[in-house]
PDB file of N, CA and C in Angstrom:
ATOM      1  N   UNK A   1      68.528  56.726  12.189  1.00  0.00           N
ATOM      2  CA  UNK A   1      68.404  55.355  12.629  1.00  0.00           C
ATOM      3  C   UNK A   1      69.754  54.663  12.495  1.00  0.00           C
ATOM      4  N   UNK A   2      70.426  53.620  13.339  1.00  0.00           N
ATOM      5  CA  UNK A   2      71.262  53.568  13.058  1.00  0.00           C
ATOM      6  C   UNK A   2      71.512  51.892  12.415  1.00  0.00           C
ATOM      7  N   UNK A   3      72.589  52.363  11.874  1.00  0.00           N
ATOM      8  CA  UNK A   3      72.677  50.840  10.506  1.00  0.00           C
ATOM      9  C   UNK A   3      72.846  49.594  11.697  1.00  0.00           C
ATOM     10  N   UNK A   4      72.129  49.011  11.005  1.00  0.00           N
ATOM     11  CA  UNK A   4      72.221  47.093  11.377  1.00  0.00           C
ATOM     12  C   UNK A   4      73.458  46.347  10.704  1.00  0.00           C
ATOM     13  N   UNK A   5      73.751  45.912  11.229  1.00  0.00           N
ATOM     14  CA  UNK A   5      74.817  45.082  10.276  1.00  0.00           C
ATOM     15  C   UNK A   5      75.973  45.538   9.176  1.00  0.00           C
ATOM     16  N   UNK A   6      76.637  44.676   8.860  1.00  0.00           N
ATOM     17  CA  UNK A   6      77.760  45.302   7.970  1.00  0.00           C
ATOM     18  C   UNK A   6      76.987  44.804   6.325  1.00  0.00           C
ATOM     19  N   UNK A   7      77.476  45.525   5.475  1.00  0.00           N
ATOM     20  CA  UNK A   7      77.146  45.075   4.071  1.00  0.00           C
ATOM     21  C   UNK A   7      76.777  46.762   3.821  1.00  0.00           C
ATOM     22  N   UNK A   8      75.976  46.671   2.463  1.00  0.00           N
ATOM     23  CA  UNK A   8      75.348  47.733   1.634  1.00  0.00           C
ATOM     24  C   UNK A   8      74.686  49.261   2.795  1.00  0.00           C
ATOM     25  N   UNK A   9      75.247  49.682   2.146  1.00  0.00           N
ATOM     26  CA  UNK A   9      74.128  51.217   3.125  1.00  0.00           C
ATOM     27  C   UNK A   9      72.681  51.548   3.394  1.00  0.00           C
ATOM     28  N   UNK A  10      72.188  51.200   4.598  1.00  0.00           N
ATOM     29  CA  UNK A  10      70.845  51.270   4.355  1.00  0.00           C
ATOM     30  C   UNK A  10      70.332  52.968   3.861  1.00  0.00           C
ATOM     31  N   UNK A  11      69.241  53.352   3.227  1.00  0.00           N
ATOM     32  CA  UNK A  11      68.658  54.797   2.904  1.00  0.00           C
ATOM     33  C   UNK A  11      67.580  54.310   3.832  1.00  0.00           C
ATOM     34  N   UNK A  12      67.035  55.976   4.199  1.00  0.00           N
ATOM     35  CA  UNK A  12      65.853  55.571   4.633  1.00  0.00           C
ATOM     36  C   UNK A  12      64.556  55.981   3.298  1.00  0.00           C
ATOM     37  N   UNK A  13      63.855  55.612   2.726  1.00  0.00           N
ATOM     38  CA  UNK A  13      63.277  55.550   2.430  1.00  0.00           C
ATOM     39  C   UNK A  13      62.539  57.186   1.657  1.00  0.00           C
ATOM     40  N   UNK A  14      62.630  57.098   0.249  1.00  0.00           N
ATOM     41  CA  UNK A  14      62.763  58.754  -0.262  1.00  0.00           C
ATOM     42  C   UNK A  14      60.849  59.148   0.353  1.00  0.00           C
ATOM     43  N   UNK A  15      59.876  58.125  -0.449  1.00  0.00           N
ATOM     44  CA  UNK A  15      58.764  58.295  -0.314  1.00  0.00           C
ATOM     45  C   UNK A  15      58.184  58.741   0.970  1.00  0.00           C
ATOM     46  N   UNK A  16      58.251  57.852   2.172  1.00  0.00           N
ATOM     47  CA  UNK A  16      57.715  57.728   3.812  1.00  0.00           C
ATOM     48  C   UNK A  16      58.805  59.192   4.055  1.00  0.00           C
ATOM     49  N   UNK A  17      60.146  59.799   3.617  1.00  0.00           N
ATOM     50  CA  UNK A  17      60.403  60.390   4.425  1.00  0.00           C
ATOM     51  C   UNK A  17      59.564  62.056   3.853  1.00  0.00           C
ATOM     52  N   UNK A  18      59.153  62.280   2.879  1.00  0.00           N
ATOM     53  CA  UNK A  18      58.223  63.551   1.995  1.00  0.00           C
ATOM     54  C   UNK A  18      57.404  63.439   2.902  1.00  0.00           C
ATOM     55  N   UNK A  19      57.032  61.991   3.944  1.00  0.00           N
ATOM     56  CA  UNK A  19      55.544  62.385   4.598  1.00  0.00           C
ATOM     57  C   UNK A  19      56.004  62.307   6.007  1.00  0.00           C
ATOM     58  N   UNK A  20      57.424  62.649   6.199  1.00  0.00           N
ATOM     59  CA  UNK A  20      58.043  63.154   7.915  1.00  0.00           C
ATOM     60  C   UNK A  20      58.170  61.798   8.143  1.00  0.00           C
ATOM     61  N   UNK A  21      58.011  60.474   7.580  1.00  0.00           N
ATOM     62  CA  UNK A  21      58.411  59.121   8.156  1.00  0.00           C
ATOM     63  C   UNK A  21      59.675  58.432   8.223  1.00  0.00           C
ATOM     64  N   UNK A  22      60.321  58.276   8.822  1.00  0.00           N
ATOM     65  CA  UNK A  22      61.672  57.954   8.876  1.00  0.00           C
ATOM     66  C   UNK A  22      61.984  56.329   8.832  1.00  0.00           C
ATOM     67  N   UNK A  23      61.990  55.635   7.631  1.00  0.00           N
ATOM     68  CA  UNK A  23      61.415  54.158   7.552  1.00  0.00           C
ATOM     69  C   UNK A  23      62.989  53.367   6.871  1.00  0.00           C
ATOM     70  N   UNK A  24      63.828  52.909   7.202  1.00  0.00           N
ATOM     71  CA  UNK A  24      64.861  52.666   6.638  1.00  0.00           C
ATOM     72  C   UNK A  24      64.114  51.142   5.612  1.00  0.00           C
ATOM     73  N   UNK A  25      65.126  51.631   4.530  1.00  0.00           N
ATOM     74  CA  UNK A  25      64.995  50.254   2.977  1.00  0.00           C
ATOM     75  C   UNK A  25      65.283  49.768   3.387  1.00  0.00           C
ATOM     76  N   UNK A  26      65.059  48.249   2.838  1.00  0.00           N
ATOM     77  CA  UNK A  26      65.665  46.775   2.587  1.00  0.00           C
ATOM     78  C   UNK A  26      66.648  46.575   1.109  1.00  0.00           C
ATOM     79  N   UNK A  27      67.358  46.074   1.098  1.00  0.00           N
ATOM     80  CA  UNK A  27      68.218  45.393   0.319  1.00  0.00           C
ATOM     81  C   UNK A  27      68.060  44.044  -0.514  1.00  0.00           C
ATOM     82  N   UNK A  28      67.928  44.092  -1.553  1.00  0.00           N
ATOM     83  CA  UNK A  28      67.729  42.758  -1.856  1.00  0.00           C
ATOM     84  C   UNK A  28      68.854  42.670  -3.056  1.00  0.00           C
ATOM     85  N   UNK A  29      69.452  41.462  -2.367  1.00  0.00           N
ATOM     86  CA  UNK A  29      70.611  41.099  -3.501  1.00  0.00           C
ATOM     87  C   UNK A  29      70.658  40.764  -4.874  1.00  0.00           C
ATOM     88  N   UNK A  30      69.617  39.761  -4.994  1.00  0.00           N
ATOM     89  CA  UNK A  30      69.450  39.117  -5.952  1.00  0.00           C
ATOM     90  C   UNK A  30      69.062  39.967  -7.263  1.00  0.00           C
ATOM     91  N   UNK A  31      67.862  40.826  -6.557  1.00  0.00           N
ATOM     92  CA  UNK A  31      67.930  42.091  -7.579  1.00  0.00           C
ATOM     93  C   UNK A  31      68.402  43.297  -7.930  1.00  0.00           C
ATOM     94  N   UNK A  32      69.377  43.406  -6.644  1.00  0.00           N
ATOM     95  CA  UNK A  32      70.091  44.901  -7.000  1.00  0.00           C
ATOM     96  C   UNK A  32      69.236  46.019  -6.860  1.00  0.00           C
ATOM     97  N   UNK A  33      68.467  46.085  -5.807  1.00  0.00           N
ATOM     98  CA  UNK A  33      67.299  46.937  -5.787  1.00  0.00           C
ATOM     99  C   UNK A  33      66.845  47.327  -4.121  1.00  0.00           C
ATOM    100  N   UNK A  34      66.882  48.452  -4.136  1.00  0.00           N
ATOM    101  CA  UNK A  34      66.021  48.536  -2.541  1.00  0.00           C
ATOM    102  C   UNK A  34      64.338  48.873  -2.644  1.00  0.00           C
ATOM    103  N   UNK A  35      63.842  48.273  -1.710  1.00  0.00           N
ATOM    104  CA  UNK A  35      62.457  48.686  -1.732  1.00  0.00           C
ATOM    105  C   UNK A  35      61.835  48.858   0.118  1.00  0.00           C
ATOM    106  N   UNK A  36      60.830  49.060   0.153  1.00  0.00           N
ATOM    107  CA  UNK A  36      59.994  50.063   1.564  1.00  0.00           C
ATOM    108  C   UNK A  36      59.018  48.854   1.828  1.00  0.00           C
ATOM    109  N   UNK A  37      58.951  48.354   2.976  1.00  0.00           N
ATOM    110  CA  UNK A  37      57.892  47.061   3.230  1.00  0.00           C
ATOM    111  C   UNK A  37      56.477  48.500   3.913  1.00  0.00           C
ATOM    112  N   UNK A  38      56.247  49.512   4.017  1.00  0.00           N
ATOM    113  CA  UNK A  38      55.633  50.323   4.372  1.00  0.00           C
ATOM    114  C   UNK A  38      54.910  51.195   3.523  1.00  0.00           C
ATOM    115  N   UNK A  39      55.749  51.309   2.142  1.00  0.00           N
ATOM    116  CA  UNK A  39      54.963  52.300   1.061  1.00  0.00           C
ATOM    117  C   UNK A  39      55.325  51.481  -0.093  1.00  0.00           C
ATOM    118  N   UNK A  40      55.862  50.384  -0.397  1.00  0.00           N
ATOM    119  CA  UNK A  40      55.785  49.672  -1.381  1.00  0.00           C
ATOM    120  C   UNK A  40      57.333  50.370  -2.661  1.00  0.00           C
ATOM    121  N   UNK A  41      57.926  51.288  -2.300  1.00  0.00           N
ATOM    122  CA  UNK A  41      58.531  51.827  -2.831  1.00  0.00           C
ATOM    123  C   UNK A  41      59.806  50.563  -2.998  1.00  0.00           C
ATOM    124  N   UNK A  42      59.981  51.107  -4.577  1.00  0.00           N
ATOM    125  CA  UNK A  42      61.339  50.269  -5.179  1.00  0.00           C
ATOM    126  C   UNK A  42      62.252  50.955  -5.889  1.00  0.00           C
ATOM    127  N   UNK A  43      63.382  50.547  -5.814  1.00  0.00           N
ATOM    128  CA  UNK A  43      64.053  51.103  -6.982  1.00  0.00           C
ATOM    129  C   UNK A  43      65.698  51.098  -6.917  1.00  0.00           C
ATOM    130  N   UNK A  44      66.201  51.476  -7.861  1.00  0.00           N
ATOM    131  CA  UNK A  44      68.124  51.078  -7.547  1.00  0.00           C
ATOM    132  C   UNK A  44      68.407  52.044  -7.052  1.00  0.00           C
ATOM    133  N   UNK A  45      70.032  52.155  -6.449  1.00  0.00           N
ATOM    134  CA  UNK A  45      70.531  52.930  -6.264  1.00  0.00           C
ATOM    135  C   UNK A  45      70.302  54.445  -6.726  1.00  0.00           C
ATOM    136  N   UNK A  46      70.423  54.598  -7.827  1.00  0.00           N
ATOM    137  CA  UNK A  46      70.512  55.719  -8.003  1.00  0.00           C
ATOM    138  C   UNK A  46      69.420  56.552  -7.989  1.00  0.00           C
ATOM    139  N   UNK A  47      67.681  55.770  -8.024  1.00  0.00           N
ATOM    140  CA  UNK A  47      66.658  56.312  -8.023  1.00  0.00           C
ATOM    141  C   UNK A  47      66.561  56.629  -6.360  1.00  0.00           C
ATOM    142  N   UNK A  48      66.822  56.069  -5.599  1.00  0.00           N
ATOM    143  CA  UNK A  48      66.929  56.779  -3.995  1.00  0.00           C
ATOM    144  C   UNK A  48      67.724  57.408  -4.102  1.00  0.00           C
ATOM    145  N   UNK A  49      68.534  57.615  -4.489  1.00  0.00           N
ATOM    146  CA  UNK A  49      69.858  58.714  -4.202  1.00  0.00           C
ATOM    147  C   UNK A  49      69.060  60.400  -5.049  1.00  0.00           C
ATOM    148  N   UNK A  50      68.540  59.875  -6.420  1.00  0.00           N
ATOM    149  CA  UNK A  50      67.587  60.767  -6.847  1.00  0.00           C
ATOM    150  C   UNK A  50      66.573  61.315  -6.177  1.00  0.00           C
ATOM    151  N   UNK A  51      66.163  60.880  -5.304  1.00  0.00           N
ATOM    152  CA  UNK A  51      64.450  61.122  -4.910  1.00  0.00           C
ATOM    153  C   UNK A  51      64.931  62.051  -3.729  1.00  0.00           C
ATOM    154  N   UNK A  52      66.502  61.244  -2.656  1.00  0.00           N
ATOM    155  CA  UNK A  52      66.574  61.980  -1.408  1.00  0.00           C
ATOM    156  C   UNK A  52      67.435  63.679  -2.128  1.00  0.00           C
ATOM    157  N   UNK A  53      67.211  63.497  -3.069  1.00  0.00           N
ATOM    158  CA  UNK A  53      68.094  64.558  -3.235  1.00  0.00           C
ATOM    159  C   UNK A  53      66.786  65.946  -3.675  1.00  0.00           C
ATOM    160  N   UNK A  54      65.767  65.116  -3.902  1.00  0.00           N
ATOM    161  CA  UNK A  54      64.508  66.283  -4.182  1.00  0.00           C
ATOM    162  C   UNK A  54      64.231  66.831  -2.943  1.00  0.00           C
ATOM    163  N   UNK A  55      64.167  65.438  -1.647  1.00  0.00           N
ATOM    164  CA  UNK A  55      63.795  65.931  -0.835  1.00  0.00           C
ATOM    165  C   UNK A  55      64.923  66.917  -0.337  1.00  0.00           C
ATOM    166  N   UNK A  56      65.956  66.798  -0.484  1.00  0.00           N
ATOM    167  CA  UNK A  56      66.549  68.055   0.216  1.00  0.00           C
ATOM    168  C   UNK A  56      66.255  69.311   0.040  1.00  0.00           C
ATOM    169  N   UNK A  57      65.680  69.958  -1.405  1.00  0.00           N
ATOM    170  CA  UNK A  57      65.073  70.975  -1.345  1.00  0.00           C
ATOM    171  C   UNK A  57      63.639  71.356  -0.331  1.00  0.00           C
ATOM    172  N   UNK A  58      63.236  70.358   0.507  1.00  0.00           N
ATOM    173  CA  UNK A  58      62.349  70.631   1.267  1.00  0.00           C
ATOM    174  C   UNK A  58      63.053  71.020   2.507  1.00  0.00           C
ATOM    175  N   UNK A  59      63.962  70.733   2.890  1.00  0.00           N
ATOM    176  CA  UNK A  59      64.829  71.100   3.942  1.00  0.00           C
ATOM    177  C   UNK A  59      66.017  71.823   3.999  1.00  0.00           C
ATOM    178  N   UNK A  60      65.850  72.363   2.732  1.00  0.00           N
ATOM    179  CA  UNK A  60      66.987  72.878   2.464  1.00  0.00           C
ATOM    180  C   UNK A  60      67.273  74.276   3.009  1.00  0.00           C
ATOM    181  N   UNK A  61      66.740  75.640   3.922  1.00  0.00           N
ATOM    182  CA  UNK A  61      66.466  76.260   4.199  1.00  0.00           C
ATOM    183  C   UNK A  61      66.337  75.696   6.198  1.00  0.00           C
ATOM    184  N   UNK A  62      66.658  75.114   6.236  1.00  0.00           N
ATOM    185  CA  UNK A  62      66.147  74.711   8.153  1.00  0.00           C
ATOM    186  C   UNK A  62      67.326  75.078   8.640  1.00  0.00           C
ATOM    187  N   UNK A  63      68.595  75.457   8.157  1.00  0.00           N
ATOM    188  CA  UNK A  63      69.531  75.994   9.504  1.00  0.00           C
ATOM    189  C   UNK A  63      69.460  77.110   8.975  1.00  0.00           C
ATOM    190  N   UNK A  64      68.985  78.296   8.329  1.00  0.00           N
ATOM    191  CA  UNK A  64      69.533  79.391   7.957  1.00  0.00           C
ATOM    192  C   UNK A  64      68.303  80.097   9.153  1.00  0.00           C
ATOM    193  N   UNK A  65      68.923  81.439  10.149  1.00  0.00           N
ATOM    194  CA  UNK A  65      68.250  82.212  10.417  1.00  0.00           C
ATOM    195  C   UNK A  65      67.526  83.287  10.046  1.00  0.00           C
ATOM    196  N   UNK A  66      66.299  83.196   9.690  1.00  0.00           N
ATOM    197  CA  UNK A  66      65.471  84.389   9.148  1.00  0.00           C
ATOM    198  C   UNK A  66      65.502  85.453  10.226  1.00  0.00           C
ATOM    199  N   UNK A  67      65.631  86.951   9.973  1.00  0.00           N
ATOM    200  CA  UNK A  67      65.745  88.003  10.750  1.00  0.00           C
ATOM    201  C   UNK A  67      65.062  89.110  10.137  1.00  0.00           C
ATOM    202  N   UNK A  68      65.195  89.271   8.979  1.00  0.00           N
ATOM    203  CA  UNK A  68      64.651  90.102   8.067  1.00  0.00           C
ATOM    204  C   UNK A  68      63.163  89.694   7.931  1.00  0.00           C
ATOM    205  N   UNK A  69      62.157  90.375   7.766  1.00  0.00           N
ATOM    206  CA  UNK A  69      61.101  89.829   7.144  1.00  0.00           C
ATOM    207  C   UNK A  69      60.350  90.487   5.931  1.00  0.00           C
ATOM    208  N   UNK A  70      60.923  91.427   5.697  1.00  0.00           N
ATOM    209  CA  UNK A  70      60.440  92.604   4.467  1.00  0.00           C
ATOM    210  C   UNK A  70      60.342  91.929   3.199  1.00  0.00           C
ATOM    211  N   UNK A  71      60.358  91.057   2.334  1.00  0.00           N
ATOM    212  CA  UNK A  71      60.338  90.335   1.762  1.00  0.00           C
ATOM    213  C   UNK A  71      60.392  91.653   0.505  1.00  0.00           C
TER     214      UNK A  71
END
């Protein structure tokens, strides 16, 4: 999705994206916090940066070609 405006980096959203939803955060200044108007999700910086980083083990395997199958 692509960013709106200048300021802070939008994430898209760690929760909505585990369920294939691609929902970009909001920003809120006052608290230093992003949260999801869609799954209710909150949290600082570093807890999205945490969460998208779990999800990468779900995708972590999508460019490699399987050829072998003998497991």
């Amino acid at each position: 999705m692509a960013q709106s405006g200048k300021g802070k980096l939008n994430y898209r959203c760690p929760a909505c994206f585990m369920r294939d939803l691609d929902i970009d955060m909001f920003y809120d200044k006052d608290k230093d916090e992003y949260y999801c108007i869609r799954c209710q999700f909150l949290g600082n910086e570093e807890k999205v940066l945490a969460w998208n980083e779990k999800i990468r083990e779900k995708y972590g395997a999508m460019n490699i070609r399987y050829t072998d199958f003998d497991f």
